[in-house]
N, C-alpha and C. Protein backbone atom coordinates (compact mmCIF):
# COMPACT_ATOMS: atom_id res chain seq x y z
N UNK A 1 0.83 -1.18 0.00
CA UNK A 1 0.00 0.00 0.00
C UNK A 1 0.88 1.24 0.00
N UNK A 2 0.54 2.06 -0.64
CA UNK A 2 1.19 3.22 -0.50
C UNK A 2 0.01 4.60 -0.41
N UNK A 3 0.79 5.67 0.56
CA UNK A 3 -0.48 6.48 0.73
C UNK A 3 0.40 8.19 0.38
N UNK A 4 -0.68 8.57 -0.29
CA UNK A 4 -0.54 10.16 -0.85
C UNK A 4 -1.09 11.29 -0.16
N UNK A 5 0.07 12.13 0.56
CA UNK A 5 -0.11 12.80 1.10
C UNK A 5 -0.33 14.07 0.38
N UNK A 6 -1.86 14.96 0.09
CA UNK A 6 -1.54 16.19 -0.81
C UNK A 6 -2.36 17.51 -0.44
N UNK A 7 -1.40 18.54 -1.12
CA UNK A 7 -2.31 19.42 -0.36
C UNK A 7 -2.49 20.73 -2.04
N UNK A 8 -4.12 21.08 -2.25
CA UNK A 8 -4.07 21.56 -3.33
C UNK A 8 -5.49 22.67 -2.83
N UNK A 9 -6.02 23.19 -4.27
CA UNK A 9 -7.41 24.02 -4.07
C UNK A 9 -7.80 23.02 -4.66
N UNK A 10 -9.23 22.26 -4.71
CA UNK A 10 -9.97 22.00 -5.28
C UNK A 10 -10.74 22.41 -6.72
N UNK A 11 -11.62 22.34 -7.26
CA UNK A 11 -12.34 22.70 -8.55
C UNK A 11 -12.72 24.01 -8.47
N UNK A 12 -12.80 24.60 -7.11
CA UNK A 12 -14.04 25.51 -6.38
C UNK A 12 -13.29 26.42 -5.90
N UNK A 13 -11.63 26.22 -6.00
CA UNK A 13 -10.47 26.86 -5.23
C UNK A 13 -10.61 27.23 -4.04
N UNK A 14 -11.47 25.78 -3.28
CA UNK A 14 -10.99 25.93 -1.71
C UNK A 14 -9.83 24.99 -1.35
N UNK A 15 -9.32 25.69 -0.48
CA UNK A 15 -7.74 24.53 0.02
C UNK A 15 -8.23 23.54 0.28
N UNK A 16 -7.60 22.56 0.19
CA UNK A 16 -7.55 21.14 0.59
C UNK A 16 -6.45 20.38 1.19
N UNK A 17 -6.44 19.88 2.21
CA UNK A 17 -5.43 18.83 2.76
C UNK A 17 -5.95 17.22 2.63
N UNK A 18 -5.36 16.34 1.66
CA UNK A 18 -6.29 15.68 1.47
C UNK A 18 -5.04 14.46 1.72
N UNK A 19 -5.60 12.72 1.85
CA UNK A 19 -4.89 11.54 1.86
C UNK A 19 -5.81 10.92 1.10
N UNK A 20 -4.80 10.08 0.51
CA UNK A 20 -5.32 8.94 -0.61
C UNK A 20 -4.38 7.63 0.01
N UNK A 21 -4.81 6.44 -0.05
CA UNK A 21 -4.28 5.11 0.43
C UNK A 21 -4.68 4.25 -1.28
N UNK A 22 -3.46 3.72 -1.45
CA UNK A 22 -3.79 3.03 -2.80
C UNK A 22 -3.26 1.66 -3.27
N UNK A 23 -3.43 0.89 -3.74
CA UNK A 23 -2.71 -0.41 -3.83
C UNK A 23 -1.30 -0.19 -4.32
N UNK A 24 -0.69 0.88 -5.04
CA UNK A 24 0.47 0.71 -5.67
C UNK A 24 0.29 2.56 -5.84
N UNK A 25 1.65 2.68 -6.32
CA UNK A 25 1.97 4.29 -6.56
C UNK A 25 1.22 4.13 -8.06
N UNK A 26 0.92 3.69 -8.89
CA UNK A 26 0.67 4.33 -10.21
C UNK A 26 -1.12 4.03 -10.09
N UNK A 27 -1.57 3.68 -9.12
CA UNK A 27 -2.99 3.87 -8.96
C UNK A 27 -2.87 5.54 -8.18
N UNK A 28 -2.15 5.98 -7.66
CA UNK A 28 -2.50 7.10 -6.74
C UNK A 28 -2.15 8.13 -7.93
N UNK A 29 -0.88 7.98 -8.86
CA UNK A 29 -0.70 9.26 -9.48
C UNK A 29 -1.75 9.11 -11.22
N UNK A 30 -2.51 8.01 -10.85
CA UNK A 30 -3.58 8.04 -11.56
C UNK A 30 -4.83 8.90 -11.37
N UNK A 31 -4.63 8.79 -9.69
CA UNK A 31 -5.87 9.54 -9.33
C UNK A 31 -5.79 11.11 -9.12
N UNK A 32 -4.39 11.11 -9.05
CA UNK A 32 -4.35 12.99 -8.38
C UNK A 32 -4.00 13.69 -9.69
N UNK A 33 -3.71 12.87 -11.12
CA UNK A 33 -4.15 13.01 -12.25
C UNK A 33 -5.42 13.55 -12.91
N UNK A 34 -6.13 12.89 -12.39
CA UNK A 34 -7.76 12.99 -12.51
C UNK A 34 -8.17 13.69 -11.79
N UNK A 35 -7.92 14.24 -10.74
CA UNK A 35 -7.78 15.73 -9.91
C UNK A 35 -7.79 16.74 -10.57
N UNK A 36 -6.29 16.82 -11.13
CA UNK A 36 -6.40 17.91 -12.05
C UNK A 36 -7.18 18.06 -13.41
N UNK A 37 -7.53 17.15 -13.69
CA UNK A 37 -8.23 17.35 -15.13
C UNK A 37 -9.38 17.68 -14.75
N UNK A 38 -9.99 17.44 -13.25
CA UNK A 38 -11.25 18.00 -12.72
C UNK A 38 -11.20 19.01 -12.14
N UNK A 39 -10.23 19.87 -12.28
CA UNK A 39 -9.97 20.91 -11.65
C UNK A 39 -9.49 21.75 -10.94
N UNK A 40 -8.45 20.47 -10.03
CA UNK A 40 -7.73 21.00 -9.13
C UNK A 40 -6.45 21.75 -9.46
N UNK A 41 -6.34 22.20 -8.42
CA UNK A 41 -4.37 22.77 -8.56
C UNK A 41 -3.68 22.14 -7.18
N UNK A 42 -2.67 21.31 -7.47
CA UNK A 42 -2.06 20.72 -6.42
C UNK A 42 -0.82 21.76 -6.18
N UNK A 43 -0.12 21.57 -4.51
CA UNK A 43 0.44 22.34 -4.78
C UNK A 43 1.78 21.81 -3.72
N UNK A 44 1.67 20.48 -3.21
CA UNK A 44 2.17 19.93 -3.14
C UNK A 44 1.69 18.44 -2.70
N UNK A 45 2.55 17.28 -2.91
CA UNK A 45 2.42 15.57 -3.07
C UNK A 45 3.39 15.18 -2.60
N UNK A 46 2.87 14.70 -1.65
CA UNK A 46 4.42 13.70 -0.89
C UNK A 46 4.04 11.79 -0.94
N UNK A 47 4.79 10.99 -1.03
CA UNK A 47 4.41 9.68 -1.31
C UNK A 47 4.98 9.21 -0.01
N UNK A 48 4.27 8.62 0.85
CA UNK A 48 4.97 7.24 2.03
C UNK A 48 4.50 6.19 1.70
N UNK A 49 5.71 5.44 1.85
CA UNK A 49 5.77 3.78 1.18
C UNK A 49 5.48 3.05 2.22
N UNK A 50 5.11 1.66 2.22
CA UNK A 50 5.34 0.88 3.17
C UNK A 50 6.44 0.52 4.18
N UNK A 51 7.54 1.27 3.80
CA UNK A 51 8.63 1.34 4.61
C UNK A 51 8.73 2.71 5.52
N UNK A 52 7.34 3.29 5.02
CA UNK A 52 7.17 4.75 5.64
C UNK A 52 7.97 5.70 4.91
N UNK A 53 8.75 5.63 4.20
CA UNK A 53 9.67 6.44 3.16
C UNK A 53 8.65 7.27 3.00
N UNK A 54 9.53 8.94 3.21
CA UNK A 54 8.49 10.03 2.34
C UNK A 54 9.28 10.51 0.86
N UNK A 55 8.70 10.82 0.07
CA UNK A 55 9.03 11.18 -1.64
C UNK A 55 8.40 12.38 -1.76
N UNK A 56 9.06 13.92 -1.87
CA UNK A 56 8.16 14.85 -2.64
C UNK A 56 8.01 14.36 -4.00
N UNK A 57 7.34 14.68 -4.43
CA UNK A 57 6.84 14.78 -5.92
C UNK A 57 6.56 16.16 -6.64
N UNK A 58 7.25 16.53 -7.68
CA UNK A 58 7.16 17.56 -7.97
C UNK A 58 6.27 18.22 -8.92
N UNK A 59 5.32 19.16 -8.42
CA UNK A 59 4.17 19.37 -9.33
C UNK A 59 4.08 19.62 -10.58
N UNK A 60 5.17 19.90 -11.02
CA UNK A 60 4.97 20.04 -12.29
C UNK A 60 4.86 18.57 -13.05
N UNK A 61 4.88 17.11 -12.51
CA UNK A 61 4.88 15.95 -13.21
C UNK A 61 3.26 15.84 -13.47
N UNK A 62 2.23 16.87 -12.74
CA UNK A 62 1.29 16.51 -12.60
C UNK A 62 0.23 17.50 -13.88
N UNK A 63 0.44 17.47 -15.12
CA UNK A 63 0.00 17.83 -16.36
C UNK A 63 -1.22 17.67 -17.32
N UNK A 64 -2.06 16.69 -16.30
CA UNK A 64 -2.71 15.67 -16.92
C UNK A 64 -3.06 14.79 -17.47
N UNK A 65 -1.58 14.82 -17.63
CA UNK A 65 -1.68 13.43 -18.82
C UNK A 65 -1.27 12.54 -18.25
N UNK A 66 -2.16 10.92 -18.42
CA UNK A 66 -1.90 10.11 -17.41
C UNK A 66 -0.51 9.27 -17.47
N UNK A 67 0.04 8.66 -16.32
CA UNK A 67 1.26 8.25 -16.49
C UNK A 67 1.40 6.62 -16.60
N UNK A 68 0.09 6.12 -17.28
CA UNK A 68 0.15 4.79 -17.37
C UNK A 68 1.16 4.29 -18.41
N UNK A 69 0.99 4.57 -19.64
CA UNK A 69 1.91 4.30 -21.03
C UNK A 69 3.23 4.54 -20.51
N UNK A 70 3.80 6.08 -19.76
CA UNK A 70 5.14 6.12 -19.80
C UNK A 70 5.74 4.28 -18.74
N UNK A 71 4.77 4.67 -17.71
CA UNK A 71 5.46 3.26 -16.68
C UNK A 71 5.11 2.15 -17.30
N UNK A 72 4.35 1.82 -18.00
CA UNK A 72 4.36 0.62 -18.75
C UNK A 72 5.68 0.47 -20.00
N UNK A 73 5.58 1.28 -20.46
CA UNK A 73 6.97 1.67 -21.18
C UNK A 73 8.41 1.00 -20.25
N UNK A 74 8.31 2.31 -19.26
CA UNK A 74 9.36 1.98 -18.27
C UNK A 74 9.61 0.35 -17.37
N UNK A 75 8.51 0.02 -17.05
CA UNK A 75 8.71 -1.96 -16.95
C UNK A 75 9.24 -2.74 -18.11
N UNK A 76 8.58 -2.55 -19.21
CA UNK A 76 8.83 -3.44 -20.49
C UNK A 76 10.51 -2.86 -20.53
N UNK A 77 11.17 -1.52 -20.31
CA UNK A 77 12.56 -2.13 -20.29
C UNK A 77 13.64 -2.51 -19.46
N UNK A 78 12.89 -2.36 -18.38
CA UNK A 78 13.95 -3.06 -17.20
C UNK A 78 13.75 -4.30 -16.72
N UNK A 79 12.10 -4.66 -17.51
CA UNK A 79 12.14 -6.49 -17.71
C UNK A 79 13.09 -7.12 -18.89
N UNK A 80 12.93 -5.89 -19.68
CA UNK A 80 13.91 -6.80 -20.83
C UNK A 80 15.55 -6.69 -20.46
N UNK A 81 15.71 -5.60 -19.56
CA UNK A 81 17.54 -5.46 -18.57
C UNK A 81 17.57 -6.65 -18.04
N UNK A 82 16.52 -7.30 -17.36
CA UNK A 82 16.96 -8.30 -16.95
C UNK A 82 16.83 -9.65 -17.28
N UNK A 83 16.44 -9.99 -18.55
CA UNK A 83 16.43 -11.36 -19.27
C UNK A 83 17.63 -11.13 -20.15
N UNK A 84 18.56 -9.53 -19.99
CA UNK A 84 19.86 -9.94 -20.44
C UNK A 84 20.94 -10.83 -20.06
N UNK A 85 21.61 -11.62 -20.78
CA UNK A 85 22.48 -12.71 -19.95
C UNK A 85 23.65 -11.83 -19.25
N UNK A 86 24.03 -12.67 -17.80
CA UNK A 86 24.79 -11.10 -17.51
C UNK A 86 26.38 -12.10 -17.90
């Protein structure tokens, strides 16, 4: 589980301090994705991992455009790094 700590205006540009709990990081920056395309302005995102690790995240990654293709991209080549013979 990983949980998203964020703090933005809403659609309505009232502040928000908000948490999201998600099965994996690319379900959460799916969702605070879809935030902004509904309106929000984030204005900052911090990620804690299951190891409790905190991650800023920097707002400008947050554009709207979703980040499924790039990380699917990004698996398909560090699965193929590692079916290299070493």
């Amino acid at each position: 589980m990983v949980l998203f700590l964020f703090l933005g205006n809403n659609e309505n540009g009232r502040p928000q301090n908000c948490t999201y709990g998600g099965p994996d990081l690319e379900s959460g920056l799916e969702m605070l994705t879809g935030l902004v395309n509904g309106g929000w302005q984030l204005s900052n995102v911090r990620v804690l991992d299951g190891n409790r690790q905190t991650l800023v995240l920097p707002i400008e990654i947050f554009d709207g455009i979703s980040f499924k293709e790039p990380i699917k991209k990004l698996q398909t080549q560090w699965e193929d790094l590692l079916l290299l013979p070493s």
